[in-house]
PDB file of N, CA and C in Angstrom:
ATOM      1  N   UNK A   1      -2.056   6.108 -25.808  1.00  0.00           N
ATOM      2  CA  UNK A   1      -1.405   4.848 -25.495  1.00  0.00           C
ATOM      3  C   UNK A   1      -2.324   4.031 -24.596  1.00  0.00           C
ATOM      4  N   UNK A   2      -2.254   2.723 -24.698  1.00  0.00           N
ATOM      5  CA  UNK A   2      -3.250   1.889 -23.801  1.00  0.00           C
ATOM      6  C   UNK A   2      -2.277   1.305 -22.660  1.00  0.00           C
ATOM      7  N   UNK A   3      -3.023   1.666 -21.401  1.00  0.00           N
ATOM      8  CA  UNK A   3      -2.518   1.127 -20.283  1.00  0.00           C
ATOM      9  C   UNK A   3      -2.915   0.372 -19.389  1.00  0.00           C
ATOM     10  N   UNK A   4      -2.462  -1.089 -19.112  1.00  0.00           N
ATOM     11  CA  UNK A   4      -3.838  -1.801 -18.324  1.00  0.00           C
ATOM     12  C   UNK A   4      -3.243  -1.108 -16.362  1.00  0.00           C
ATOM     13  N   UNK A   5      -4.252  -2.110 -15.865  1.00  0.00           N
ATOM     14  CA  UNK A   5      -4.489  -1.588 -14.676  1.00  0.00           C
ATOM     15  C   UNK A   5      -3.135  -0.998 -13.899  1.00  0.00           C
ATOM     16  N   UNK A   6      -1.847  -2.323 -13.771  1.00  0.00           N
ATOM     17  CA  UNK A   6      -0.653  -2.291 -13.217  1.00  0.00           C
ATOM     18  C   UNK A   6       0.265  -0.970 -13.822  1.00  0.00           C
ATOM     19  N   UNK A   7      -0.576  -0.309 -15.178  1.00  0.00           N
ATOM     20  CA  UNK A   7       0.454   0.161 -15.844  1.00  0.00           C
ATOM     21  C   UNK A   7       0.219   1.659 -15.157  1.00  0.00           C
ATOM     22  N   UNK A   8      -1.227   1.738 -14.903  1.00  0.00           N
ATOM     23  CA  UNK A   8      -1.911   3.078 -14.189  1.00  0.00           C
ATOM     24  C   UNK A   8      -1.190   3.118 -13.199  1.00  0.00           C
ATOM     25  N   UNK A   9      -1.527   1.645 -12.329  1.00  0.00           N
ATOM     26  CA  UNK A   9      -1.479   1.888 -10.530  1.00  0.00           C
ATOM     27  C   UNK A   9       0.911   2.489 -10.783  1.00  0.00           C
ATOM     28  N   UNK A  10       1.301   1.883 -11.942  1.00  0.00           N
ATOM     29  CA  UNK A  10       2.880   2.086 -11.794  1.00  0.00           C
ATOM     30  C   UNK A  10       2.900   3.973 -12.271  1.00  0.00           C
ATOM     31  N   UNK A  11       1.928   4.911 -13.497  1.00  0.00           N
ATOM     32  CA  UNK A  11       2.231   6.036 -13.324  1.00  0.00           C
ATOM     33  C   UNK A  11       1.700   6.376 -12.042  1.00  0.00           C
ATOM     34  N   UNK A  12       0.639   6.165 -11.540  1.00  0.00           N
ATOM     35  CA  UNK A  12       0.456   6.977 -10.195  1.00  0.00           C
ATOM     36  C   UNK A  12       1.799   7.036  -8.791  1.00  0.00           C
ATOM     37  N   UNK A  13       2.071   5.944  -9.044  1.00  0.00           N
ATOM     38  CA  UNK A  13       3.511   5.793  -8.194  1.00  0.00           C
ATOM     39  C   UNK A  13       4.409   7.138  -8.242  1.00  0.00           C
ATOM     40  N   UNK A  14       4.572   7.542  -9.364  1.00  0.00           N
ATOM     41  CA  UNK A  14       5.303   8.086  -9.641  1.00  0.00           C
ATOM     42  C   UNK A  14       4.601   9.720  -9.665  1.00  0.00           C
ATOM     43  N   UNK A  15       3.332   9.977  -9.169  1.00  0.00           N
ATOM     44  CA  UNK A  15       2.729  11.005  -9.298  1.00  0.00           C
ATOM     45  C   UNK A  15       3.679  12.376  -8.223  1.00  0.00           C
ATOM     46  N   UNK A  16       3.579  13.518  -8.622  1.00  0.00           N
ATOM     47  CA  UNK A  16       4.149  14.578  -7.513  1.00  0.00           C
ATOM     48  C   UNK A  16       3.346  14.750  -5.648  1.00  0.00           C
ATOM     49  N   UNK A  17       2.463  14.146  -6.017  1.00  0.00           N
ATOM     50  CA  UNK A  17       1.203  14.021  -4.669  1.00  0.00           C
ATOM     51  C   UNK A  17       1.959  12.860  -4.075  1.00  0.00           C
ATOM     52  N   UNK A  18       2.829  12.157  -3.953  1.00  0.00           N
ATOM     53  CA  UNK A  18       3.618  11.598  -3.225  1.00  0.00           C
ATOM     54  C   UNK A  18       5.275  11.785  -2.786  1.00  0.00           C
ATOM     55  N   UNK A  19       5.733  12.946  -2.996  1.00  0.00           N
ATOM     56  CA  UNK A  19       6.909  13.452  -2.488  1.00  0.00           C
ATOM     57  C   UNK A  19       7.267  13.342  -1.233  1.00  0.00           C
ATOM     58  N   UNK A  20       6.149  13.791  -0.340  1.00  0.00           N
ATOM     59  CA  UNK A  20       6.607  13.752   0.367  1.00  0.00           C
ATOM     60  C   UNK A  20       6.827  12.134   1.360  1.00  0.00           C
ATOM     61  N   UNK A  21       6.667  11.249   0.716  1.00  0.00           N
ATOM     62  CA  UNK A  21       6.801   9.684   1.080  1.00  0.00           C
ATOM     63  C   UNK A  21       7.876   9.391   1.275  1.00  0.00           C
ATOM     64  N   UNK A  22       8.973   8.656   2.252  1.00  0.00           N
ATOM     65  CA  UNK A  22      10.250   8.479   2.497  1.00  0.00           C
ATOM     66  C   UNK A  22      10.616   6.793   2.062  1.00  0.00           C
ATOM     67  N   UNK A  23      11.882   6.598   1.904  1.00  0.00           N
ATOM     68  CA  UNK A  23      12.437   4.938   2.160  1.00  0.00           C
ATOM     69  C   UNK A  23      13.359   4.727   3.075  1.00  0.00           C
ATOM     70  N   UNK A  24      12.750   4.708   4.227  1.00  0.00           N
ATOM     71  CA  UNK A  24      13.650   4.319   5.479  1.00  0.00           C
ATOM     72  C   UNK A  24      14.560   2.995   4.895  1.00  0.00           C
ATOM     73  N   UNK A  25      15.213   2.799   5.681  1.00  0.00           N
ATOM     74  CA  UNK A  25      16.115   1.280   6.086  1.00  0.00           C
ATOM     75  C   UNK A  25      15.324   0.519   6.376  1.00  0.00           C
ATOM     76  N   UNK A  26      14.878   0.824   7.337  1.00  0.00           N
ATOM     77  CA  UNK A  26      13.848  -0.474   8.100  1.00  0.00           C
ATOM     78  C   UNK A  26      12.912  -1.222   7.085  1.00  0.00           C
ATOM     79  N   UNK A  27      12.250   0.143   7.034  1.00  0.00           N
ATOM     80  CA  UNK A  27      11.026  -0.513   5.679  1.00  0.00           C
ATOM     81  C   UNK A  27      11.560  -1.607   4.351  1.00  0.00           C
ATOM     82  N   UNK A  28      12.441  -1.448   4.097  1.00  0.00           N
ATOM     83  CA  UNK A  28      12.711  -2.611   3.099  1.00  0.00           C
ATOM     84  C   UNK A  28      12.338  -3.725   3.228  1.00  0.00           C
ATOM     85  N   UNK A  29      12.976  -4.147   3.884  1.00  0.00           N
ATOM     86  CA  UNK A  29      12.772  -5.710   4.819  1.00  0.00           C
ATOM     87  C   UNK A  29      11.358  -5.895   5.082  1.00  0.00           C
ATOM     88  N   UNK A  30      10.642  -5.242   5.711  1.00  0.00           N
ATOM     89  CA  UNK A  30       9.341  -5.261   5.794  1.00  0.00           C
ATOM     90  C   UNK A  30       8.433  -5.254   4.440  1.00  0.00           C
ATOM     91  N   UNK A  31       9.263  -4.703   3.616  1.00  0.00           N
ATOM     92  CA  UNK A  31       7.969  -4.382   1.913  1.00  0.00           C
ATOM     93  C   UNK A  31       8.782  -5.803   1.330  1.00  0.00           C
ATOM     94  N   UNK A  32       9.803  -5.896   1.211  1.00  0.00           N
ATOM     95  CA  UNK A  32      10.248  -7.157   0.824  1.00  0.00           C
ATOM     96  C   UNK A  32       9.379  -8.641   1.109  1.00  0.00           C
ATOM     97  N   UNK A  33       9.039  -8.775   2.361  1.00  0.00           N
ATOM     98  CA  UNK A  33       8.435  -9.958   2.811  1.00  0.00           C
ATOM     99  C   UNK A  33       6.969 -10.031   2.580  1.00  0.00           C
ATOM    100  N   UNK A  34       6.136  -8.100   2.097  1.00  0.00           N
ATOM    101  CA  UNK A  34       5.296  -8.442   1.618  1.00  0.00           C
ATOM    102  C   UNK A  34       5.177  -8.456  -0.058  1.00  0.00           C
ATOM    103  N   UNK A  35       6.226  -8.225  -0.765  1.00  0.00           N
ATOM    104  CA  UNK A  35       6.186  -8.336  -1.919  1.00  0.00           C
ATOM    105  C   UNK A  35       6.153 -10.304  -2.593  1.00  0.00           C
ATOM    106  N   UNK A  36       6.476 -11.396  -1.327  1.00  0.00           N
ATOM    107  CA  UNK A  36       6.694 -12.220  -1.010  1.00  0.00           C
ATOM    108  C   UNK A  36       5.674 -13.161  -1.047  1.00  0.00           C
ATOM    109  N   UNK A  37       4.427 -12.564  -0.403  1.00  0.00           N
ATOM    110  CA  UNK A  37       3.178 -13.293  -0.036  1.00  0.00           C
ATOM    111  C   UNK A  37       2.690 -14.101  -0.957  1.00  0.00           C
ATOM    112  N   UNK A  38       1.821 -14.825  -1.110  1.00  0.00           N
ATOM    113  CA  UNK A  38       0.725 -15.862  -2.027  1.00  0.00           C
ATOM    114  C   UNK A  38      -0.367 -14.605  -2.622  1.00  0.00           C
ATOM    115  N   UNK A  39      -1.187 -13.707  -1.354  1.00  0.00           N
ATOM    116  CA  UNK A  39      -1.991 -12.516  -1.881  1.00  0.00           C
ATOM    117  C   UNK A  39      -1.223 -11.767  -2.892  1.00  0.00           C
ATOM    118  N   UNK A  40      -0.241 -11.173  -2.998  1.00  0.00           N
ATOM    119  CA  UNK A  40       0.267 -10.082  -3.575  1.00  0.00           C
ATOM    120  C   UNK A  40       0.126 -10.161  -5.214  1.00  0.00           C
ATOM    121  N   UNK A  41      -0.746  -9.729  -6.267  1.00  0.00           N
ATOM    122  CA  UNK A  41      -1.681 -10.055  -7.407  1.00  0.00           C
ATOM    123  C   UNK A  41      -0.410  -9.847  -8.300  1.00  0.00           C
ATOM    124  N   UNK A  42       0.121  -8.777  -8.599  1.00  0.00           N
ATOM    125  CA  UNK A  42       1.116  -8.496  -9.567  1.00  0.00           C
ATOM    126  C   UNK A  42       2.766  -8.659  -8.786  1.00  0.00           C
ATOM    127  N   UNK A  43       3.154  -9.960  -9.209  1.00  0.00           N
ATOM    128  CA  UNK A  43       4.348 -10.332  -8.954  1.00  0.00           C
ATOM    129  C   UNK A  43       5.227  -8.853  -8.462  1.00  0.00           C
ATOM    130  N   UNK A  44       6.256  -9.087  -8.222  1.00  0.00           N
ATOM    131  CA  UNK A  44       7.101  -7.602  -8.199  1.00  0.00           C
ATOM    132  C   UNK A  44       8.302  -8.904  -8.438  1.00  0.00           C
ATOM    133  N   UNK A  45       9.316  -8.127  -9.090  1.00  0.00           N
ATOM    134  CA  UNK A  45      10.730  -8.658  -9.300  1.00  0.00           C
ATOM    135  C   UNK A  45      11.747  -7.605  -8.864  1.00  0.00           C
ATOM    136  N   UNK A  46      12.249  -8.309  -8.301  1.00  0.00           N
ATOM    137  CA  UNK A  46      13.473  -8.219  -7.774  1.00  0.00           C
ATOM    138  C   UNK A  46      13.496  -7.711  -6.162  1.00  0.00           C
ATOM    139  N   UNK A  47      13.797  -6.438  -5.545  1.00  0.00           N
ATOM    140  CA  UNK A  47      13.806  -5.856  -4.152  1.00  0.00           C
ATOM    141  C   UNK A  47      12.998  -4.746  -4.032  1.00  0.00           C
ATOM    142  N   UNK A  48      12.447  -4.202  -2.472  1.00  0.00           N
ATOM    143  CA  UNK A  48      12.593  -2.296  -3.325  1.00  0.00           C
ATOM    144  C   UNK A  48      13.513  -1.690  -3.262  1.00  0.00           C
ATOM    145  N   UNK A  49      13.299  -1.132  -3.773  1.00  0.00           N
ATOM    146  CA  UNK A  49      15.019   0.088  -3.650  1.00  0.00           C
ATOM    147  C   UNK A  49      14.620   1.603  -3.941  1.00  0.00           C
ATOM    148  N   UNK A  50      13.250   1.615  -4.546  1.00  0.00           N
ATOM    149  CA  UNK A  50      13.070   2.966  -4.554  1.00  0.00           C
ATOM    150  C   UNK A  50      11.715   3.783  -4.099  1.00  0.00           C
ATOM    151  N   UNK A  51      11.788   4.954  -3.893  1.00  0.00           N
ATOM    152  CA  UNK A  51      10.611   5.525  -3.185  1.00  0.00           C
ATOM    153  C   UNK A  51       9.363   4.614  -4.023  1.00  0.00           C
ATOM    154  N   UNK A  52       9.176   4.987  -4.983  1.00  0.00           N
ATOM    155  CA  UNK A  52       8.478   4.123  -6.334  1.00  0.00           C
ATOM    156  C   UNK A  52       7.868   3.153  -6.032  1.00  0.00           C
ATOM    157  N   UNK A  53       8.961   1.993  -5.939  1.00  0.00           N
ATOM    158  CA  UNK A  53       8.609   0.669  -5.061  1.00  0.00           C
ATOM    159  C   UNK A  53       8.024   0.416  -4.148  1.00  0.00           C
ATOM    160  N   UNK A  54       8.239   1.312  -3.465  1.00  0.00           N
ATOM    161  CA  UNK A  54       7.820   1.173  -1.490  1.00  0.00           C
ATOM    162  C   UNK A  54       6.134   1.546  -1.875  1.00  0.00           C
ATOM    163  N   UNK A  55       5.898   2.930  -2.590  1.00  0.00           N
ATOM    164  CA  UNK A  55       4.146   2.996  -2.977  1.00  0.00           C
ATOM    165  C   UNK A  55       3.877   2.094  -4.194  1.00  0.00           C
ATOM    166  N   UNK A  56       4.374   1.464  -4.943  1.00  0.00           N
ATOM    167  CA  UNK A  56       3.530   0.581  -5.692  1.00  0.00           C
ATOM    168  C   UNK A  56       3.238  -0.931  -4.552  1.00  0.00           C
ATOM    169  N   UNK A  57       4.466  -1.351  -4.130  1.00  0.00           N
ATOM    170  CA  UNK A  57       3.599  -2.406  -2.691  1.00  0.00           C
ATOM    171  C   UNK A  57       3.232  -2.318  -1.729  1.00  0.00           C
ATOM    172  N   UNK A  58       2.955  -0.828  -1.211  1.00  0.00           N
ATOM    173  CA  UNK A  58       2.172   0.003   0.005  1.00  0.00           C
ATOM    174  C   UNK A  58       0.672  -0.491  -0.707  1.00  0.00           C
ATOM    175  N   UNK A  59       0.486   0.378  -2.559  1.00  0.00           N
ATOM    176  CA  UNK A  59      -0.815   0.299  -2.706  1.00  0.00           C
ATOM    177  C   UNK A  59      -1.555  -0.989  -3.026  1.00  0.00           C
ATOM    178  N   UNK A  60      -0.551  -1.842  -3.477  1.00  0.00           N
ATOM    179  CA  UNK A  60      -1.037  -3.234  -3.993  1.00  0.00           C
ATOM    180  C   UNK A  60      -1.263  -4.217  -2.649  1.00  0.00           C
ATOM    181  N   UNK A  61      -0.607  -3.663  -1.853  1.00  0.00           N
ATOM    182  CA  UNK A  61      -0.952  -4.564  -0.439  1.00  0.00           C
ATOM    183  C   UNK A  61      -2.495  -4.223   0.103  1.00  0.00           C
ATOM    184  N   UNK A  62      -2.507  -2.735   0.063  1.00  0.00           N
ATOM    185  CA  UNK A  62      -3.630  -2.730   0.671  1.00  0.00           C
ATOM    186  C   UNK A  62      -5.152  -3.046  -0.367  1.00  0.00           C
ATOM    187  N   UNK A  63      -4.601  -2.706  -2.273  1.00  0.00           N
ATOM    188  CA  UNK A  63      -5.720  -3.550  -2.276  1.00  0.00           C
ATOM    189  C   UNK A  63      -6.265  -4.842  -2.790  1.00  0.00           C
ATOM    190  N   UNK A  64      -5.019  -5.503  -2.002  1.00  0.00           N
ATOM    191  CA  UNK A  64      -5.254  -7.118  -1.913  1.00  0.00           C
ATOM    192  C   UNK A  64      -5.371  -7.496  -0.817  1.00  0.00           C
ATOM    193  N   UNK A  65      -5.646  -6.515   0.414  1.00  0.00           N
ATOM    194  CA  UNK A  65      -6.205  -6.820   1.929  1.00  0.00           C
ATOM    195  C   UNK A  65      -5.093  -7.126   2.248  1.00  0.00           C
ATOM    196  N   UNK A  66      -3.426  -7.051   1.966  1.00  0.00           N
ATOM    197  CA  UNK A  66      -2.534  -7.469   3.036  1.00  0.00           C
ATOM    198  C   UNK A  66      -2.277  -7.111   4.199  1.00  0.00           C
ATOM    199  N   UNK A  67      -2.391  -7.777   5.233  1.00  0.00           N
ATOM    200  CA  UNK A  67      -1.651  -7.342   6.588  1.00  0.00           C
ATOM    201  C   UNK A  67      -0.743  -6.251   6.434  1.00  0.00           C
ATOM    202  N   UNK A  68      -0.427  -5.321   6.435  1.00  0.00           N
ATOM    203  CA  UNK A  68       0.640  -4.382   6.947  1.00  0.00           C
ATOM    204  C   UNK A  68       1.384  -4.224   8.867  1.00  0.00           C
ATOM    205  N   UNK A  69       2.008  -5.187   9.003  1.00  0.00           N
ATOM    206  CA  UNK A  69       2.636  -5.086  10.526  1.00  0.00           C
ATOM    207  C   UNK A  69       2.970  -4.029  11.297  1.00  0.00           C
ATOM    208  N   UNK A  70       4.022  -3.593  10.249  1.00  0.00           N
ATOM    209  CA  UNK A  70       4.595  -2.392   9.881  1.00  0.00           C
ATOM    210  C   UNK A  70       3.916  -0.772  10.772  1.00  0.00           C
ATOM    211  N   UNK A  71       3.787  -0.167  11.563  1.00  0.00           N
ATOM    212  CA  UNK A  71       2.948   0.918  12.217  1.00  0.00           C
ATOM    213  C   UNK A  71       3.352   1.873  11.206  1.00  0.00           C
ATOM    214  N   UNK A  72       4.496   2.178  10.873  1.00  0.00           N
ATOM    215  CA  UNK A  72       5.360   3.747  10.351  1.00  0.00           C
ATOM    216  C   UNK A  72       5.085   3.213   8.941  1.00  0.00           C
ATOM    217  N   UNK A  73       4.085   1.988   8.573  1.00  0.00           N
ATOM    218  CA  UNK A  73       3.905   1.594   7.015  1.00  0.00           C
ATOM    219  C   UNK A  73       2.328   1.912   6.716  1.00  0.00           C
ATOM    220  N   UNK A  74       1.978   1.716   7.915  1.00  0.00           N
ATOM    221  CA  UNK A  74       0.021   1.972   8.409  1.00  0.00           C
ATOM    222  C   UNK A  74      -0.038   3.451   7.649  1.00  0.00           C
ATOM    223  N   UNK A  75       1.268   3.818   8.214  1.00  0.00           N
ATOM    224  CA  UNK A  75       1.211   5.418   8.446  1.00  0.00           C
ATOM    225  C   UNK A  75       1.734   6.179   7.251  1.00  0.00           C
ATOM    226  N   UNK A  76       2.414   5.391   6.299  1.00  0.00           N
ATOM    227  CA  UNK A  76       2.206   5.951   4.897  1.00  0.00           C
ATOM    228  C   UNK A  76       1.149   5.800   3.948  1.00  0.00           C
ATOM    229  N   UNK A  77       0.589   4.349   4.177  1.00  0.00           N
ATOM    230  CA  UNK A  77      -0.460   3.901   3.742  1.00  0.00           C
ATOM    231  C   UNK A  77      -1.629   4.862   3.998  1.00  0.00           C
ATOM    232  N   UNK A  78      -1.760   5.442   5.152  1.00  0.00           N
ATOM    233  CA  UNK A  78      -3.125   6.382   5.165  1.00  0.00           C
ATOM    234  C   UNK A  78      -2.533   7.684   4.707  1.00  0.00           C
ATOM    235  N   UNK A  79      -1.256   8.087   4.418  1.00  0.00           N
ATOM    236  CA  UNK A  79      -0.645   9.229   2.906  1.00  0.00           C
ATOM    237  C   UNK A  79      -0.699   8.949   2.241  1.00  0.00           C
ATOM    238  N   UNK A  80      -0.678   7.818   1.710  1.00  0.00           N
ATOM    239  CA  UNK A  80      -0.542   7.383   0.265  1.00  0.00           C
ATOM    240  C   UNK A  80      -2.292   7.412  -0.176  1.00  0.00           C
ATOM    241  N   UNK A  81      -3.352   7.175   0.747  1.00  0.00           N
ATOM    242  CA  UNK A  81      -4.754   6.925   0.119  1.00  0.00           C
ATOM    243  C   UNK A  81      -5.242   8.641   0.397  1.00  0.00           C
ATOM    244  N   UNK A  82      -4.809   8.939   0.919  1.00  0.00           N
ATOM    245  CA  UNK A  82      -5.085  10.562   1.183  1.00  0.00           C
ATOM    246  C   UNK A  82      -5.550  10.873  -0.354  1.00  0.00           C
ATOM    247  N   UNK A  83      -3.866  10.969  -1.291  1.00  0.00           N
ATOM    248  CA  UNK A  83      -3.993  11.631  -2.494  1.00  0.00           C
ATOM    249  C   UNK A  83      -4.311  10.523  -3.310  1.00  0.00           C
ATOM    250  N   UNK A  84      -4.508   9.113  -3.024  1.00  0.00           N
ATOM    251  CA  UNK A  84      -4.363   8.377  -4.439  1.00  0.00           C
ATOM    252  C   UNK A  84      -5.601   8.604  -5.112  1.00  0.00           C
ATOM    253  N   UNK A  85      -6.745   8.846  -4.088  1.00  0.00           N
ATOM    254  CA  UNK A  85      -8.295   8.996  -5.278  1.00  0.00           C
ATOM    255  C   UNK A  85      -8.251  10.101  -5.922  1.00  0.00           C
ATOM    256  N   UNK A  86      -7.367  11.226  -5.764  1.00  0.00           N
ATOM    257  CA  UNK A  86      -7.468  12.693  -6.656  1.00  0.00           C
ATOM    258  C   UNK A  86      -6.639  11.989  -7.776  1.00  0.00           C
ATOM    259  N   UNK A  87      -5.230  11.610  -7.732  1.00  0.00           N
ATOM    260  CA  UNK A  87      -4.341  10.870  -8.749  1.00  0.00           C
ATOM    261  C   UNK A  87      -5.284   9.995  -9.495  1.00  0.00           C
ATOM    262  N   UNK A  88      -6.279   9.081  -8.896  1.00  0.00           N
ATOM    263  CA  UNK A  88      -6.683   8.212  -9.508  1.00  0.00           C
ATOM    264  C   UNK A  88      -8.131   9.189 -11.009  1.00  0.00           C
ATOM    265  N   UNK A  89      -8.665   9.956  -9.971  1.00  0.00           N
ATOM    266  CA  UNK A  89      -9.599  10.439 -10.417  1.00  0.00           C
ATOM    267  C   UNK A  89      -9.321  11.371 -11.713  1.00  0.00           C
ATOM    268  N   UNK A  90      -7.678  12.472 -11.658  1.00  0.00           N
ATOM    269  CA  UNK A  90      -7.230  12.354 -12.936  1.00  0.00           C
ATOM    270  C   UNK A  90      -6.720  12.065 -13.725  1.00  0.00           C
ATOM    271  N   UNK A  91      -6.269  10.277 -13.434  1.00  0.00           N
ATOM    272  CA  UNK A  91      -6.128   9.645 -14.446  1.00  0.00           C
ATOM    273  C   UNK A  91      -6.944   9.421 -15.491  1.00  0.00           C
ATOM    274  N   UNK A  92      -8.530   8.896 -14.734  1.00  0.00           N
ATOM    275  CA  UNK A  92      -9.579   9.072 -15.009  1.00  0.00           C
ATOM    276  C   UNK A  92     -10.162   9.879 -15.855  1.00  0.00           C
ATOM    277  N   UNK A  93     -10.309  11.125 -15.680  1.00  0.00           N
ATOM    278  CA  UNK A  93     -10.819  12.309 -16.521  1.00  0.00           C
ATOM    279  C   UNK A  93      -9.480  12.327 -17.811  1.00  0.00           C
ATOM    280  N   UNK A  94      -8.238  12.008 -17.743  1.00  0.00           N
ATOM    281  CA  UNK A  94      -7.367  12.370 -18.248  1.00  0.00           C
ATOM    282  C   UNK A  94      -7.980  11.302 -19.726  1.00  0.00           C
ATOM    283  N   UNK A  95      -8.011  10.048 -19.395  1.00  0.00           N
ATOM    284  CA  UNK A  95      -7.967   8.705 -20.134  1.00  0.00           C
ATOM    285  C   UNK A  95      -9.268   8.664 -20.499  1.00  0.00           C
ATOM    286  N   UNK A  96     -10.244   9.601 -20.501  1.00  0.00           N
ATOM    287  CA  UNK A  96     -11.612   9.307 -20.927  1.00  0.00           C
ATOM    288  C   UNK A  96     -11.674  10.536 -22.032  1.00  0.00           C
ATOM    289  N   UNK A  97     -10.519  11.569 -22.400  1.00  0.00           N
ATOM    290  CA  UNK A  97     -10.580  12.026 -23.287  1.00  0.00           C
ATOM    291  C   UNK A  97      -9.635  11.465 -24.504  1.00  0.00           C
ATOM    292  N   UNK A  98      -8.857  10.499 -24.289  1.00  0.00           N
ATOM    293  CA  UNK A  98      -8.284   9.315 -24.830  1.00  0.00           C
ATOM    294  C   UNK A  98      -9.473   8.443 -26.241  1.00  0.00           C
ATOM    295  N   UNK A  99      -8.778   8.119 -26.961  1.00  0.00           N
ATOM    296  CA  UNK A  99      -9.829   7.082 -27.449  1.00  0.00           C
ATOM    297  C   UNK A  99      -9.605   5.877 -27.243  1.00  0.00           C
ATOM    298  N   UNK A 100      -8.681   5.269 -26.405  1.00  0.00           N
ATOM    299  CA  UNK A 100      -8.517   4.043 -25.837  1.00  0.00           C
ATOM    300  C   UNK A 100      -9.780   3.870 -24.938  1.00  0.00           C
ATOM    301  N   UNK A 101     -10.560   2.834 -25.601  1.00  0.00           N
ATOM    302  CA  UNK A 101     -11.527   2.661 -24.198  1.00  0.00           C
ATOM    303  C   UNK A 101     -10.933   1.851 -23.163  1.00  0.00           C
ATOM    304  N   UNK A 102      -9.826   0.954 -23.512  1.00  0.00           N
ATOM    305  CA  UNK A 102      -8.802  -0.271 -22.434  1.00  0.00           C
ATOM    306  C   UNK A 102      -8.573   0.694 -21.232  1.00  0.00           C
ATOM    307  N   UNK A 103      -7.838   1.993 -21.715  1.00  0.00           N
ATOM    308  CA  UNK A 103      -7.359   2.821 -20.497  1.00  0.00           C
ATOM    309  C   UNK A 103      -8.536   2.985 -20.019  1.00  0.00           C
ATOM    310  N   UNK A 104      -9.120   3.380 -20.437  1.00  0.00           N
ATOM    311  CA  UNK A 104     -10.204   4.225 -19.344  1.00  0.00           C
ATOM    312  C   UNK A 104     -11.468   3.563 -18.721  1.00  0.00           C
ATOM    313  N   UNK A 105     -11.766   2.243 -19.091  1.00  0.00           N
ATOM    314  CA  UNK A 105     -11.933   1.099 -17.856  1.00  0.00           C
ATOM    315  C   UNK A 105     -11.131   0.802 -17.161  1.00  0.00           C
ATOM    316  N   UNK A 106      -9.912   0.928 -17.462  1.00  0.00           N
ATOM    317  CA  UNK A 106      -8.587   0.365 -16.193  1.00  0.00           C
ATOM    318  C   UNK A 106      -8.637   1.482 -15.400  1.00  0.00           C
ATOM    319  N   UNK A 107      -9.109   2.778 -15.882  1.00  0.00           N
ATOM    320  CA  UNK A 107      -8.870   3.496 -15.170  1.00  0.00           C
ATOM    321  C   UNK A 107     -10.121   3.810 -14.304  1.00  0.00           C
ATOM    322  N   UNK A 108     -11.154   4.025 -14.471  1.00  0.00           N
ATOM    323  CA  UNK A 108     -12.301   3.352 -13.831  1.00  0.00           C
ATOM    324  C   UNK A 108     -12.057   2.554 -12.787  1.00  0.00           C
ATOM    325  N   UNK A 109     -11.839   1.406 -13.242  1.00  0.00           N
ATOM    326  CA  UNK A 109     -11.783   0.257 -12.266  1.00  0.00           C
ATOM    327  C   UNK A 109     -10.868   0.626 -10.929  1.00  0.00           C
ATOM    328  N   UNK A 110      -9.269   1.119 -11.211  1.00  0.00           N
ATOM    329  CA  UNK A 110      -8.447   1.924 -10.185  1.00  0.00           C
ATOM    330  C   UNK A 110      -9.088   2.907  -9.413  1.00  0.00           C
ATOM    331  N   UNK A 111      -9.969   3.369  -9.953  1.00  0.00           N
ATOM    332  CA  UNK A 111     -10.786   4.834  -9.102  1.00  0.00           C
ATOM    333  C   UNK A 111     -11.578   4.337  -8.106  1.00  0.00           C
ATOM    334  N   UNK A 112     -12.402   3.197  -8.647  1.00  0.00           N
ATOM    335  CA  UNK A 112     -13.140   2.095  -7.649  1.00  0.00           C
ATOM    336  C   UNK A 112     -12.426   1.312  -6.848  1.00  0.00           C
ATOM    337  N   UNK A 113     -11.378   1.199  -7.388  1.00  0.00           N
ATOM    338  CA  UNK A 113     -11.031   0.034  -6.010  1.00  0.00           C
ATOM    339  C   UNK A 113     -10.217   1.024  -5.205  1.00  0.00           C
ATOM    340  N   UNK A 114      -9.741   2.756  -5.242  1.00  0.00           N
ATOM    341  CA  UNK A 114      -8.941   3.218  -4.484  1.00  0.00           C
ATOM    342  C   UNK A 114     -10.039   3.992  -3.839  1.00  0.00           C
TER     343      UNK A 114
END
């Protein structure tokens, strides 16, 4: 199956190397206002509401250089990049035995920018 970039960075979201990631209360409000910004590249619709959410605009914030205010968001953000280059890296190996070459420049490209 061909997956462009957003479609990677959305399975990695969902990878088991992020379990242990929480969705406080607080944090909503805070991922909300950055899902909000002018920077933020891939729209998001609607709120977050799920663990899911909170790391797909944890990772898209940071790599569109957003401000993170947030300290206890700093602080998932450096969990979330912990595992994302192993996630990223076998997406990578995964999508290069693929014959989609689409995936596996998108997936490339995700490995580089994480």
């Amino acid at each position: 199956k061909i997956y462009s970039l957003i479609g990677l960075i959305k399975i990695m979201t969902t990878s088991y190397e992020f379990q242990d990631i929480i969705l406080r209360q607080g944090d909503k409000k805070s991922l909300n206002l950055l899902t909000k910004g002018e920077k933020f590249r891939f729209k998001f619709k609607g709120k977050v509401k799920t663990i899911y959410d909170k790391i797909y605009v944890l990772i898209l914030s940071t790599l569109g250089c957003i401000n993170i205010p947030d300290y206890s968001l700093q602080q998932d953000v450096a969990k979330i990049f912990k595992s994302a280059e192993r996630v990223a890296r076998f997406l990578m190996e995964f999508s290069s035995k693929s014959r989609f070459l689409i995936t596996s420049v998108n997936s490339i490209t995700l490995l580089k920018c994480v």
